[in-house]
PDB file of N, CA and C in Angstrom:
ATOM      1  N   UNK A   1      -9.833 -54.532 -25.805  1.00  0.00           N
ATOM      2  CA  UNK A   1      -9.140 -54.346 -27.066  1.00  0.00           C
ATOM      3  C   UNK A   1      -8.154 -55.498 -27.232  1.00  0.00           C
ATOM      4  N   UNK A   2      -8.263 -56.554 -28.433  1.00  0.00           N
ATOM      5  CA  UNK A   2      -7.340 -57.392 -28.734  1.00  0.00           C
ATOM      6  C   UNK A   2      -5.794 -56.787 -28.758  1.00  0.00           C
ATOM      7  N   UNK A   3      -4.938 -57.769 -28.515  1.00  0.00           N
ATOM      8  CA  UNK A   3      -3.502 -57.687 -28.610  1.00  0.00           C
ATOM      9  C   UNK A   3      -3.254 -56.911 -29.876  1.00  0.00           C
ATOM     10  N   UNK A   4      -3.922 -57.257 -31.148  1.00  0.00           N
ATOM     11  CA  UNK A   4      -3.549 -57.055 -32.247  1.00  0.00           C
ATOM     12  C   UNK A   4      -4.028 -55.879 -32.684  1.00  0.00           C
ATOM     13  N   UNK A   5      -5.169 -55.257 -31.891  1.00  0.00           N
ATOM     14  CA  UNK A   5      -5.492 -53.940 -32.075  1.00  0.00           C
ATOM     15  C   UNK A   5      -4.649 -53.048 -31.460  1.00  0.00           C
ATOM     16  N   UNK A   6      -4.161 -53.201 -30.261  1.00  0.00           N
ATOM     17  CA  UNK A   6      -2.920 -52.758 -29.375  1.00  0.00           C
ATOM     18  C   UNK A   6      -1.994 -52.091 -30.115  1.00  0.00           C
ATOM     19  N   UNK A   7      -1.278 -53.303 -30.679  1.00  0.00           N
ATOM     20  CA  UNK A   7       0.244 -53.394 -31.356  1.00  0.00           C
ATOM     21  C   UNK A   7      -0.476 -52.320 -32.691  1.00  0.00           C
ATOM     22  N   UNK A   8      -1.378 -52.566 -33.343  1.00  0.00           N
ATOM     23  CA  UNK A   8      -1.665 -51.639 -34.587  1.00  0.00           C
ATOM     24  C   UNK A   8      -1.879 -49.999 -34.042  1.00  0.00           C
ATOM     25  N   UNK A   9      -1.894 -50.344 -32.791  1.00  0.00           N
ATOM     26  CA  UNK A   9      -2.372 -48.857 -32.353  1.00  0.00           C
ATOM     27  C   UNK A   9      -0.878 -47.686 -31.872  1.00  0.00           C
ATOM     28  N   UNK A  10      -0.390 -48.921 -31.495  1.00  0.00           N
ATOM     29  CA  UNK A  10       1.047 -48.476 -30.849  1.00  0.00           C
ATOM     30  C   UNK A  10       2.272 -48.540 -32.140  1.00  0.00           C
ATOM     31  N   UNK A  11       1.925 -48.824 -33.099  1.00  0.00           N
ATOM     32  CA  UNK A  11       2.456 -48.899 -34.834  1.00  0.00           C
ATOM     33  C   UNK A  11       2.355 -47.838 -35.271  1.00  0.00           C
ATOM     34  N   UNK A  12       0.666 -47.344 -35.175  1.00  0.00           N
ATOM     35  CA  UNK A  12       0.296 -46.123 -35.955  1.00  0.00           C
ATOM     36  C   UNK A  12       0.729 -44.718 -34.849  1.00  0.00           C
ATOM     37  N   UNK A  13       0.721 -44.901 -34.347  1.00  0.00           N
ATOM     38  CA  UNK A  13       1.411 -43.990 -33.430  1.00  0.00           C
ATOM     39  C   UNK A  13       2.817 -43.292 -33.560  1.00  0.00           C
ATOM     40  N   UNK A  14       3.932 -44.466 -33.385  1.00  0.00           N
ATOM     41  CA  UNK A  14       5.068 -44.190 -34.056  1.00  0.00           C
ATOM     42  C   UNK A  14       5.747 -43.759 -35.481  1.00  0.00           C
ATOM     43  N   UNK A  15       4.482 -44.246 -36.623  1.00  0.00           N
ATOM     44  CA  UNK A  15       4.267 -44.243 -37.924  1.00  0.00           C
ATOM     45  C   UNK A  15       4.112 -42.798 -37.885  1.00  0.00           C
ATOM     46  N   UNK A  16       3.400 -42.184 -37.352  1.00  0.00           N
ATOM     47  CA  UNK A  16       2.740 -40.901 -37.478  1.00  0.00           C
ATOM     48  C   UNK A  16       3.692 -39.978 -36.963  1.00  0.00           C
ATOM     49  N   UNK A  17       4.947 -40.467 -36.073  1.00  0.00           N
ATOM     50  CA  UNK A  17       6.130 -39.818 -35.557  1.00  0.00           C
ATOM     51  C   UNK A  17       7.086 -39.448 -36.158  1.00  0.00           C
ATOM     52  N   UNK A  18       6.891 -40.659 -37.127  1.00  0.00           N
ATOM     53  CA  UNK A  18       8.087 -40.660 -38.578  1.00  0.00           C
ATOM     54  C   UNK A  18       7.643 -39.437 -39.443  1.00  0.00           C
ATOM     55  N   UNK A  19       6.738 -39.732 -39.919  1.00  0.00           N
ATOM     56  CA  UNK A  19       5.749 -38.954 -40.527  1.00  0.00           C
ATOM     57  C   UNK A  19       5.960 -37.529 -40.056  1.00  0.00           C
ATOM     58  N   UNK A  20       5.557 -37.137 -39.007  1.00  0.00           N
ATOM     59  CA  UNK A  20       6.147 -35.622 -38.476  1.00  0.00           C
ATOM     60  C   UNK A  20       7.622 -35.493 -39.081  1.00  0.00           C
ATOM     61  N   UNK A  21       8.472 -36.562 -38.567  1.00  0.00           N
ATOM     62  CA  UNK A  21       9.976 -36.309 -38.682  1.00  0.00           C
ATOM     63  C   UNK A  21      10.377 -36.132 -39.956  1.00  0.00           C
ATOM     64  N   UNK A  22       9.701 -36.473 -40.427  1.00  0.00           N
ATOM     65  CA  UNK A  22      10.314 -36.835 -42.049  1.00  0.00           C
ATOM     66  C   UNK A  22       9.810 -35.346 -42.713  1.00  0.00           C
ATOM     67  N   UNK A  23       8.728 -34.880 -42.248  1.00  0.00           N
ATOM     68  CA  UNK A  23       8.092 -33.772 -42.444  1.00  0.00           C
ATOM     69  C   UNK A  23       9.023 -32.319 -42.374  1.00  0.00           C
ATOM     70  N   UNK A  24       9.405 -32.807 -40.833  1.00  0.00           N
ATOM     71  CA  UNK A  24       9.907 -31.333 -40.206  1.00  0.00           C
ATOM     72  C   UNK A  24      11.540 -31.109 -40.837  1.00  0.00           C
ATOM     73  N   UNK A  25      11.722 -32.462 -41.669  1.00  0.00           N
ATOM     74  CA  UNK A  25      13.536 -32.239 -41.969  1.00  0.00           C
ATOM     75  C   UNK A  25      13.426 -31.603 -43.470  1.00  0.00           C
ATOM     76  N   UNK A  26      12.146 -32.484 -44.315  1.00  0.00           N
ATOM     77  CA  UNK A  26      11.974 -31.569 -45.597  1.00  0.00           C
ATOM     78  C   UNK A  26      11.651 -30.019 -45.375  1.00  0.00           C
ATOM     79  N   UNK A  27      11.137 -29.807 -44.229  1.00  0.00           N
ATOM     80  CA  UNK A  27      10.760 -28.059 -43.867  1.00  0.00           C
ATOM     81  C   UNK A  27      12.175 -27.513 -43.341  1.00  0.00           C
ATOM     82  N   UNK A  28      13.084 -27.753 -42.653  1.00  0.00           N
ATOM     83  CA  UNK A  28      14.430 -27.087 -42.631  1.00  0.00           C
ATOM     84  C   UNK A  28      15.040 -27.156 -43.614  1.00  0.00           C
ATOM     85  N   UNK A  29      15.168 -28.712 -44.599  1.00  0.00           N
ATOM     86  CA  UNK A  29      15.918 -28.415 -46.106  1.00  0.00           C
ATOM     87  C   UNK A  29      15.579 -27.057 -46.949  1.00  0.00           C
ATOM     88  N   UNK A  30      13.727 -26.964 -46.786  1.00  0.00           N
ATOM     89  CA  UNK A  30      12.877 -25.786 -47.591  1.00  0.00           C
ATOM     90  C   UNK A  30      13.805 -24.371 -47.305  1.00  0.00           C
ATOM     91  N   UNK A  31      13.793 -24.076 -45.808  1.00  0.00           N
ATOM     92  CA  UNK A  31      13.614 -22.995 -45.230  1.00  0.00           C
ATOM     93  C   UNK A  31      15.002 -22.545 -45.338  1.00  0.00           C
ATOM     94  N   UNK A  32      15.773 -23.304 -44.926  1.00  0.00           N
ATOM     95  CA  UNK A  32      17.396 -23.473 -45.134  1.00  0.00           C
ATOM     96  C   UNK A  32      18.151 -22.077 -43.574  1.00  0.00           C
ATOM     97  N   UNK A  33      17.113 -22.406 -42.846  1.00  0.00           N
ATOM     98  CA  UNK A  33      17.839 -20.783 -41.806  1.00  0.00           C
ATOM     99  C   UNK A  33      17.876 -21.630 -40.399  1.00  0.00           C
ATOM    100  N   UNK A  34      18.833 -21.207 -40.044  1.00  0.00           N
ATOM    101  CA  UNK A  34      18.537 -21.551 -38.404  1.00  0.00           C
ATOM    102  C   UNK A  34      17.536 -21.175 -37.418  1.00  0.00           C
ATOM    103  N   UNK A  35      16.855 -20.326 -38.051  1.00  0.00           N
ATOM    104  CA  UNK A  35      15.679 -19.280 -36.940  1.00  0.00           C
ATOM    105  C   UNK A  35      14.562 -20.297 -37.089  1.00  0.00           C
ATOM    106  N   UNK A  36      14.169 -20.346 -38.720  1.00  0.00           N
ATOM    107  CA  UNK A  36      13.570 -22.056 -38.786  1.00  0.00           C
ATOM    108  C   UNK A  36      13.479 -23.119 -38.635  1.00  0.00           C
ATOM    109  N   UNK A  37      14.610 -23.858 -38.773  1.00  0.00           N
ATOM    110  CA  UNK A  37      14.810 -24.887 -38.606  1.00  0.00           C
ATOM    111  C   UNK A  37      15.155 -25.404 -36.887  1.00  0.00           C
ATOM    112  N   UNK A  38      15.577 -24.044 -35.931  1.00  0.00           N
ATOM    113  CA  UNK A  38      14.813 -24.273 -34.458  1.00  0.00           C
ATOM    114  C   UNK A  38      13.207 -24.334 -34.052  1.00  0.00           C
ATOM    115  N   UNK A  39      12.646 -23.374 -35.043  1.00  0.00           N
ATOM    116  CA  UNK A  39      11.209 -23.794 -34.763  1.00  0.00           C
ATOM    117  C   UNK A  39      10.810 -24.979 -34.789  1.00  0.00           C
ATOM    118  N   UNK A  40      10.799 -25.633 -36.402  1.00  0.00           N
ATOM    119  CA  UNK A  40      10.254 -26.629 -36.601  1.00  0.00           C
ATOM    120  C   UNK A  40      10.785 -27.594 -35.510  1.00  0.00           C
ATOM    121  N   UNK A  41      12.273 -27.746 -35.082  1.00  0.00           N
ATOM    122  CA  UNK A  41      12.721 -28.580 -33.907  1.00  0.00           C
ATOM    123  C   UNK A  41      12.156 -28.262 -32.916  1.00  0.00           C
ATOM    124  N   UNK A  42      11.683 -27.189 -32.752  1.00  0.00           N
ATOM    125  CA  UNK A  42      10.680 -27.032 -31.108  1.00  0.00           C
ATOM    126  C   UNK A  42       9.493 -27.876 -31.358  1.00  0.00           C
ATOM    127  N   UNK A  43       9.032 -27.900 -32.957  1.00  0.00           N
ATOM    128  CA  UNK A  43       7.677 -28.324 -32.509  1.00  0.00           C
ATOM    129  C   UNK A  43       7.660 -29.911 -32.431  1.00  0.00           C
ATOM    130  N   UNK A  44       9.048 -30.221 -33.367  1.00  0.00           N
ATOM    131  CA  UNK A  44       8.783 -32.151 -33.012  1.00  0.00           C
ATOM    132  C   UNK A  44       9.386 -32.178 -31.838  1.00  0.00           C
ATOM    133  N   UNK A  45      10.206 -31.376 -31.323  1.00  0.00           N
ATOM    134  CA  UNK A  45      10.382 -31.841 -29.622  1.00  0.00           C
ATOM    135  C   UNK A  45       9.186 -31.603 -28.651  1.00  0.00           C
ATOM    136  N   UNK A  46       7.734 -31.328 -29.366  1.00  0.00           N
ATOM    137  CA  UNK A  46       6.654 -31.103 -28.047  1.00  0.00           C
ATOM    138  C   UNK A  46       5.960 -32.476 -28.610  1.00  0.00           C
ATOM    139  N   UNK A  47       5.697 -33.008 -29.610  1.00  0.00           N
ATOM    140  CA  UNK A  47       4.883 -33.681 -29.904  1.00  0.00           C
ATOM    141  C   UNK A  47       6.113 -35.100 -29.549  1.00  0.00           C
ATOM    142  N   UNK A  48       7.018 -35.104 -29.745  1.00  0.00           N
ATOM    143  CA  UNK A  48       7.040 -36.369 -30.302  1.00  0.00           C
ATOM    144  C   UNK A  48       6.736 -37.528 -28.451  1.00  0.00           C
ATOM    145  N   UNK A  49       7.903 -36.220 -26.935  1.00  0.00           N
ATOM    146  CA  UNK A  49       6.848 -36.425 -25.806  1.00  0.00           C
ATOM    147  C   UNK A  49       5.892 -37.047 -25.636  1.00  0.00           C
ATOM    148  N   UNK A  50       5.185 -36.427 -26.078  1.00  0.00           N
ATOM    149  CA  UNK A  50       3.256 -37.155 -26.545  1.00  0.00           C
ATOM    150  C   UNK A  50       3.231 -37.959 -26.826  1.00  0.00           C
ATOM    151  N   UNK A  51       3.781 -38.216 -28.100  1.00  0.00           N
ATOM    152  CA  UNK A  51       3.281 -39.776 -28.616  1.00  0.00           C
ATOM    153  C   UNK A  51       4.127 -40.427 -27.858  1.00  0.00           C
ATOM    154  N   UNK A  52       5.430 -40.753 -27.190  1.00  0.00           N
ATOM    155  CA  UNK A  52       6.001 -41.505 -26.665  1.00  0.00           C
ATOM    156  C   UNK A  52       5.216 -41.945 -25.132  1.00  0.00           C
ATOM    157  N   UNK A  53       4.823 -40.717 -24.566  1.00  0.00           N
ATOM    158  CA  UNK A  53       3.814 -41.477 -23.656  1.00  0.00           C
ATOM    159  C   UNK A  53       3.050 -41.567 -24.171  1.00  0.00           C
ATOM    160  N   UNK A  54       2.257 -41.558 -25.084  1.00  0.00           N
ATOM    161  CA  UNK A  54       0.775 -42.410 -25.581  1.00  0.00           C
ATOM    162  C   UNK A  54       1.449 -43.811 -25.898  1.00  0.00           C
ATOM    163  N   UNK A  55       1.905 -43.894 -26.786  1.00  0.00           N
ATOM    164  CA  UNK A  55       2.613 -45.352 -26.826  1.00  0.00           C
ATOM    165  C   UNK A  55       2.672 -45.897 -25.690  1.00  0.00           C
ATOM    166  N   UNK A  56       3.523 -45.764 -24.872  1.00  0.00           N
ATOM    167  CA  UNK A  56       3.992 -46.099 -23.623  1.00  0.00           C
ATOM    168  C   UNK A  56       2.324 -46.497 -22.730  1.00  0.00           C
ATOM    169  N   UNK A  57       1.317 -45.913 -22.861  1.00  0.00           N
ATOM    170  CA  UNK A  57       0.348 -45.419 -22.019  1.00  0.00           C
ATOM    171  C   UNK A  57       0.048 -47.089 -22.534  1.00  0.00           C
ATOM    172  N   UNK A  58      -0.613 -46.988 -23.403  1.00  0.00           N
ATOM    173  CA  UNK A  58      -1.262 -47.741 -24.127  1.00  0.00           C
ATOM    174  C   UNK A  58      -1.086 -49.426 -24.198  1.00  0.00           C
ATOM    175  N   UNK A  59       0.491 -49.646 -24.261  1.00  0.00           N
ATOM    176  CA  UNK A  59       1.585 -50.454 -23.391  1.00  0.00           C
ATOM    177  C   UNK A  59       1.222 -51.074 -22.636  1.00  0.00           C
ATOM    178  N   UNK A  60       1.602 -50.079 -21.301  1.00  0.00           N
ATOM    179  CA  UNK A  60       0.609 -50.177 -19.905  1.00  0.00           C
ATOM    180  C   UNK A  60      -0.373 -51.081 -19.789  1.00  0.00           C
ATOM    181  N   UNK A  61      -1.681 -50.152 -19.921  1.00  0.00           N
ATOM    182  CA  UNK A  61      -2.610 -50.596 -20.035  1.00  0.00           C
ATOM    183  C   UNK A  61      -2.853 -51.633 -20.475  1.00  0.00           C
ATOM    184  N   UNK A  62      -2.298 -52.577 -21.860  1.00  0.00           N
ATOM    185  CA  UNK A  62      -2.488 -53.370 -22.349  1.00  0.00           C
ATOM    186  C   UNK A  62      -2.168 -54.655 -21.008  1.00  0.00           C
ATOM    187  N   UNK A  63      -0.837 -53.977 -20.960  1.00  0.00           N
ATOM    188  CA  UNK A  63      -0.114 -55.580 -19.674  1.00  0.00           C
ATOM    189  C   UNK A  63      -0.750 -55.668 -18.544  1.00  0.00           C
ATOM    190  N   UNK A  64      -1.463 -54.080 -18.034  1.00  0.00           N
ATOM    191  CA  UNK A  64      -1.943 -54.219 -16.787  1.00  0.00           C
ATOM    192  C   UNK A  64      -2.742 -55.652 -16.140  1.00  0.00           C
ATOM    193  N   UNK A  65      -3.011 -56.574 -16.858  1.00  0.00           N
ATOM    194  CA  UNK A  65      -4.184 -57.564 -16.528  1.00  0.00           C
ATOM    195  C   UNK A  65      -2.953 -59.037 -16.866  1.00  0.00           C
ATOM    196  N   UNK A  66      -1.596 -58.605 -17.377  1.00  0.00           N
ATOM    197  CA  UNK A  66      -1.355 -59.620 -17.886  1.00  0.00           C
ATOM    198  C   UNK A  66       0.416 -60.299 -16.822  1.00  0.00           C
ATOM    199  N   UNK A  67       0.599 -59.022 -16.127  1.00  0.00           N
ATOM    200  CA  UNK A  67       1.904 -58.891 -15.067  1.00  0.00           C
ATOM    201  C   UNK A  67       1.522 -58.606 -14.013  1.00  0.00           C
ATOM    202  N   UNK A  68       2.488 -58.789 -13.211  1.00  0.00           N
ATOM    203  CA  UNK A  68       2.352 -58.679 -12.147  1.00  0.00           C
ATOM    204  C   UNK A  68       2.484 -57.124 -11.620  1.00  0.00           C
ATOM    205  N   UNK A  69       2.161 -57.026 -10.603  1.00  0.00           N
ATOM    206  CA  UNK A  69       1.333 -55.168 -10.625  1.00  0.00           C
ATOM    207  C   UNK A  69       2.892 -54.762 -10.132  1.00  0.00           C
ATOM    208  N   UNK A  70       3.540 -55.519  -9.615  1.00  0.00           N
ATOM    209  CA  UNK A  70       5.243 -55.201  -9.531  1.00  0.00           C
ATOM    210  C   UNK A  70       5.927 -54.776 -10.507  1.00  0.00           C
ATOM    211  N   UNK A  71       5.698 -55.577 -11.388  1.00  0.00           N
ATOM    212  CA  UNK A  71       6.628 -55.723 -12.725  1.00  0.00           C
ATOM    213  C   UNK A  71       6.008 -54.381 -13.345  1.00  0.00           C
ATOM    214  N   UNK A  72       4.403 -54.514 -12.949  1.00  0.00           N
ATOM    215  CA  UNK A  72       3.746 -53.021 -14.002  1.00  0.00           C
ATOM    216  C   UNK A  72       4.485 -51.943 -13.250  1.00  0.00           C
ATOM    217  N   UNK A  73       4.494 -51.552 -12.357  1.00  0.00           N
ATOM    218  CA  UNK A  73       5.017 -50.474 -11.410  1.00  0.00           C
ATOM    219  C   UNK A  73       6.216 -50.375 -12.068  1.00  0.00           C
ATOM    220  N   UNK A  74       7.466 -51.464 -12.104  1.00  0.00           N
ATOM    221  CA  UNK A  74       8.910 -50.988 -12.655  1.00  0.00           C
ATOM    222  C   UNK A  74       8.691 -50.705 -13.851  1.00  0.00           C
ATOM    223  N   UNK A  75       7.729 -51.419 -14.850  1.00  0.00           N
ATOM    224  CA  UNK A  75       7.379 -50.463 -16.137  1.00  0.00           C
ATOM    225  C   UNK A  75       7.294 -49.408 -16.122  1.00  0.00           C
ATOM    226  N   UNK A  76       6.272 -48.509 -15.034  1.00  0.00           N
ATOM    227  CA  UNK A  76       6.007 -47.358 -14.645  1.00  0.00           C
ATOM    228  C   UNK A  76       7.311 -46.417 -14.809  1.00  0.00           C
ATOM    229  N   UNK A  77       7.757 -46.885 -13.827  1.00  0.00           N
ATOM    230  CA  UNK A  77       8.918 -46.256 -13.273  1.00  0.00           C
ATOM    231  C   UNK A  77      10.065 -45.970 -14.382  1.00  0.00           C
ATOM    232  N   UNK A  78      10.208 -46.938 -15.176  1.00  0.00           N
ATOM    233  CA  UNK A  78      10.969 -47.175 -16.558  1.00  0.00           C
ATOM    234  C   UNK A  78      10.379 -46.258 -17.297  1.00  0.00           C
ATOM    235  N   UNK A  79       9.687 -45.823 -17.475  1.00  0.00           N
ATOM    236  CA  UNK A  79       9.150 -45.301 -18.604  1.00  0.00           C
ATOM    237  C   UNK A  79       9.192 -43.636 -18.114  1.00  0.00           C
ATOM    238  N   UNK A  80       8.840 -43.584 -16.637  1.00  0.00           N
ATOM    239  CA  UNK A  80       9.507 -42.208 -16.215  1.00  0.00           C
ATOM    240  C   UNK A  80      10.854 -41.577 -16.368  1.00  0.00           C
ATOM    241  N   UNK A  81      11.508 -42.749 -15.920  1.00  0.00           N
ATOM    242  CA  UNK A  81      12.843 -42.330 -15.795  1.00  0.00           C
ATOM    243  C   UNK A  81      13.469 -42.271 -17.046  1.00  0.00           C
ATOM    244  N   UNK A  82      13.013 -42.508 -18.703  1.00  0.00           N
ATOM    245  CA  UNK A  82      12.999 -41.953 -19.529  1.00  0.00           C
ATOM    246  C   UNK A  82      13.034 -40.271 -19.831  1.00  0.00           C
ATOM    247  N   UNK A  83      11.809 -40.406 -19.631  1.00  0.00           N
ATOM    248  CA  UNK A  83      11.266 -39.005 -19.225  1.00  0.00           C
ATOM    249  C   UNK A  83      11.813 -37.909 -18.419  1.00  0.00           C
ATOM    250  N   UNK A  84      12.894 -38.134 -17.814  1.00  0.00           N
ATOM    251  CA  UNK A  84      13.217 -37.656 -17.156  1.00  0.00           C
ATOM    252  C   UNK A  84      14.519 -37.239 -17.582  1.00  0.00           C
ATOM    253  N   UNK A  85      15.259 -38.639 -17.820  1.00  0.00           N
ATOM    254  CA  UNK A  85      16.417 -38.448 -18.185  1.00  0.00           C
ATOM    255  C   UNK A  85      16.815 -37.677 -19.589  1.00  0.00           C
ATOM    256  N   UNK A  86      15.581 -37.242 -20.278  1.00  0.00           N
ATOM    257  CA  UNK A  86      15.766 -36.519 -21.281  1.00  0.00           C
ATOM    258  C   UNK A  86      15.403 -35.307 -21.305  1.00  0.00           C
ATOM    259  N   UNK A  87      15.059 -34.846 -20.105  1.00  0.00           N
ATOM    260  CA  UNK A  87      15.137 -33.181 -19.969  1.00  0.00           C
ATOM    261  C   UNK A  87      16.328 -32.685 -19.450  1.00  0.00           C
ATOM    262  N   UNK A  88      16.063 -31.695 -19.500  1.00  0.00           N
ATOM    263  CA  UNK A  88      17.737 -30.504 -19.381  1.00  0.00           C
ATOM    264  C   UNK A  88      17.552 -29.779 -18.000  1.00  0.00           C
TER     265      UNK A  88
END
């Protein structure tokens, strides 16, 4: 997969994040309750996870052939410790 298919892939990805977000804030304006407007926040807090490691994945993969398997590893690791640091 070209560079440029990559970056369009890892674009539409985040695009589609907005897209949720932008979604789930017009659905709490709608709903106007807190019982709702935690739902809808549960559900972009499962997805958005996802796409951040798909992005991330995708990333990866792309550099894997292009760094050094060191540098990929502290990517690794970077991208965990994200992950990590944003749970409770």
């Amino acid at each position: 997969m070209g560079e440029d298919n990559v970056v369009k892939a890892m674009f539409l990805l985040r695009l589609l994040l907005a897209v949720i977000s932008l979604i789930a804030a017009l659905l709490m304006f709608k709903y106007k309750t807190i019982t709702d407007a935690l739902r809808i926040n549960a559900f972009v807090g499962l997805v958005a996870p996802l796409i951040f490691i798909s992005i991330s994945a995708i990333g990866i993969a792309n550099m894997a052939g292009k760094v050094s398997f060191t540098k990929l590893i502290i990517t690794i690791i970077g991208v965990l410790l994200v992950l990590y640091g944003t749970t409770k």
